[in-house]
Protein backbone atom coordinates (compact mmCIF):
# COMPACT_ATOMS: atom_id res chain seq x y z
CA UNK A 1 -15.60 -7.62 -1.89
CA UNK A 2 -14.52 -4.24 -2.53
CA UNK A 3 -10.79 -2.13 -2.13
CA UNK A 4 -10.32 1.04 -3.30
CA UNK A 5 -7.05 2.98 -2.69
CA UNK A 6 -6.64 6.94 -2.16
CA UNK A 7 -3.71 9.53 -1.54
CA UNK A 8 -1.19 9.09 -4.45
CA UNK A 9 0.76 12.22 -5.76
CA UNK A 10 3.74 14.17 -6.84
CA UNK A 11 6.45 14.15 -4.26
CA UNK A 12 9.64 15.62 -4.14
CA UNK A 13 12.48 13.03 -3.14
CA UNK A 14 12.55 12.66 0.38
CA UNK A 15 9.22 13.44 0.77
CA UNK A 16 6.22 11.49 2.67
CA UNK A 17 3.20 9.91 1.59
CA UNK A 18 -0.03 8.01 3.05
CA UNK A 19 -1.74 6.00 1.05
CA UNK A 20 -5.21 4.80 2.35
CA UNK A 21 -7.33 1.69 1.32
CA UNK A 22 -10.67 1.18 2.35
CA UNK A 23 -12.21 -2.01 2.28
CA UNK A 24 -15.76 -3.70 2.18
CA UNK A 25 -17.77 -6.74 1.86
CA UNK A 26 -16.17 -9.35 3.76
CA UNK A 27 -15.02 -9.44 7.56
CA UNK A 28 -12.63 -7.41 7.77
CA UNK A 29 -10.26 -8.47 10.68
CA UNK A 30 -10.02 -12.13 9.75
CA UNK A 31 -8.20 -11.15 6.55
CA UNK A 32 -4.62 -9.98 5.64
CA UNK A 33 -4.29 -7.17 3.33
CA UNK A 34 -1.35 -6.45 1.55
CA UNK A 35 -0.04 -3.44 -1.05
CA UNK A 36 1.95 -3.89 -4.21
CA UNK A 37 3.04 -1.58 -6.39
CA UNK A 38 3.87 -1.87 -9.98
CA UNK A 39 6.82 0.96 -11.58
CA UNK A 40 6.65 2.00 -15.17
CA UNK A 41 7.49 -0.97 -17.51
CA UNK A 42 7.76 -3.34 -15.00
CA UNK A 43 6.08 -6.07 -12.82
CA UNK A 44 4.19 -5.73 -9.84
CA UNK A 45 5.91 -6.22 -6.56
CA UNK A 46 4.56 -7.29 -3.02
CA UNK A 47 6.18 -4.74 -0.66
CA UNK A 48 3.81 -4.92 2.27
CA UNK A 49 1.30 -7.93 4.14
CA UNK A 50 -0.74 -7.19 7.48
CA UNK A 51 -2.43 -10.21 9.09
CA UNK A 52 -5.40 -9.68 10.62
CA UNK A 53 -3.90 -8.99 14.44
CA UNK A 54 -1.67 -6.18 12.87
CA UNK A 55 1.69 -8.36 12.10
CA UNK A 56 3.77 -6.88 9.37
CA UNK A 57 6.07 -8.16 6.64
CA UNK A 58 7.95 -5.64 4.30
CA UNK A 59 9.91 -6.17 1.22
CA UNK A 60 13.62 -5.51 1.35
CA UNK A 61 13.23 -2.42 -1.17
CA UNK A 62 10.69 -0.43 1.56
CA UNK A 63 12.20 -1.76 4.46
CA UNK A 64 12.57 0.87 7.27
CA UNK A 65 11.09 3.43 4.97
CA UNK A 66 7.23 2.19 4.79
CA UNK A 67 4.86 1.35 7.38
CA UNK A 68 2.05 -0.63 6.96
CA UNK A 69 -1.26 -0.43 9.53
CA UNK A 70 -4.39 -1.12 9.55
CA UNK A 71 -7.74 -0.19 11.68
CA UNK A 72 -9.87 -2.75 11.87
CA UNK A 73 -12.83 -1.13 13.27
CA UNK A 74 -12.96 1.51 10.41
CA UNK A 75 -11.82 -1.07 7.96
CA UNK A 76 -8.84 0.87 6.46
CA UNK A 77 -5.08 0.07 5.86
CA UNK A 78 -2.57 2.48 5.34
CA UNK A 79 0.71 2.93 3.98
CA UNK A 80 3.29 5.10 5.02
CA UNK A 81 6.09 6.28 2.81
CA UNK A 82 8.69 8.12 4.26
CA UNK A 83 12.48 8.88 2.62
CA UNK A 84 10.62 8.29 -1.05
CA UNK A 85 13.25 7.88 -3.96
CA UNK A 86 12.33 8.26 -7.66
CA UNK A 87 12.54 4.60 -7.73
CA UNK A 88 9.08 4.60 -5.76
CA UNK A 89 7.55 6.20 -8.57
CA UNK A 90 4.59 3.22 -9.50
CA UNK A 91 1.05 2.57 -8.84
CA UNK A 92 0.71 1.33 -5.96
CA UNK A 93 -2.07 -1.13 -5.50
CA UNK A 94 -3.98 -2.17 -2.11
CA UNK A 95 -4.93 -5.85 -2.10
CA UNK A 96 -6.92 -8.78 -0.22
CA UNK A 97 -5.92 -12.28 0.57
CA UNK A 98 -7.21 -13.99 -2.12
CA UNK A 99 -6.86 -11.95 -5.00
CA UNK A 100 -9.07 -8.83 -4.76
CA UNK A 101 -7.31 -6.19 -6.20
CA UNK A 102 -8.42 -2.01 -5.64
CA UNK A 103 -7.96 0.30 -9.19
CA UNK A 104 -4.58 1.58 -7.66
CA UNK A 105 -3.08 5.01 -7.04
CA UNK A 106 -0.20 6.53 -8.28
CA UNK A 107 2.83 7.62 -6.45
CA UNK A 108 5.35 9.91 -8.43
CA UNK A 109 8.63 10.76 -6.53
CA UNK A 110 10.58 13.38 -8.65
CA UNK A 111 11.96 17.06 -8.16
């Protein structure tokens, strides 16, 4: 099993993102993927989940600000960030049901 994230940056406040997360070795549709994201000094949050048939769950902090999607025929999720705040600034991790973590990207929101 293999994750690997892509499309962190430097983003002024307000700004957009979309982080991408490609994904191999297992079937890909029968699993949920999620992304965390872990800010400077701190511990790493769950702030999105995506079953399998596209359902999504979002943490109260991203709520109405990130989208999560996936496409299970190229095996990628993505993450949206729209309206990003300086408090986004973190690396921002994609992950598998089951613990498979990808190296993370980092996402820095400041003017």
């Amino acid at each position: 099993v293999q994750v690997a994230e892509s499309g962190g940056g430097l983003v002024q406040p307000g700004g957009s993102l979309r982080l991408s997360c490609t994904a191999s070795g297992f079937t890909f549709s029968q699993y949920s993927m999620m992304w965390y994201r872990q800010p400077p000094g701190m511990e790493r949050e769950l702030i999105a989940r995506i079953s399998g048939s596209g359902e999504a769950v979002y943490a109260d902090s991203v709520k109405g600000r990130f989208t999560i999607s996936r496409d299970n025929d190229e095996r990628m999720v993505y993450l949206q960030l729209d309206r990003l705040k300086p408090e986004d600034t973190a690396v921002y991790y994609c992950v598998r049901l089951g613990g498979f973590w990808g190296q993370g990207t980092q996402v820095t929101v400041s003017s």
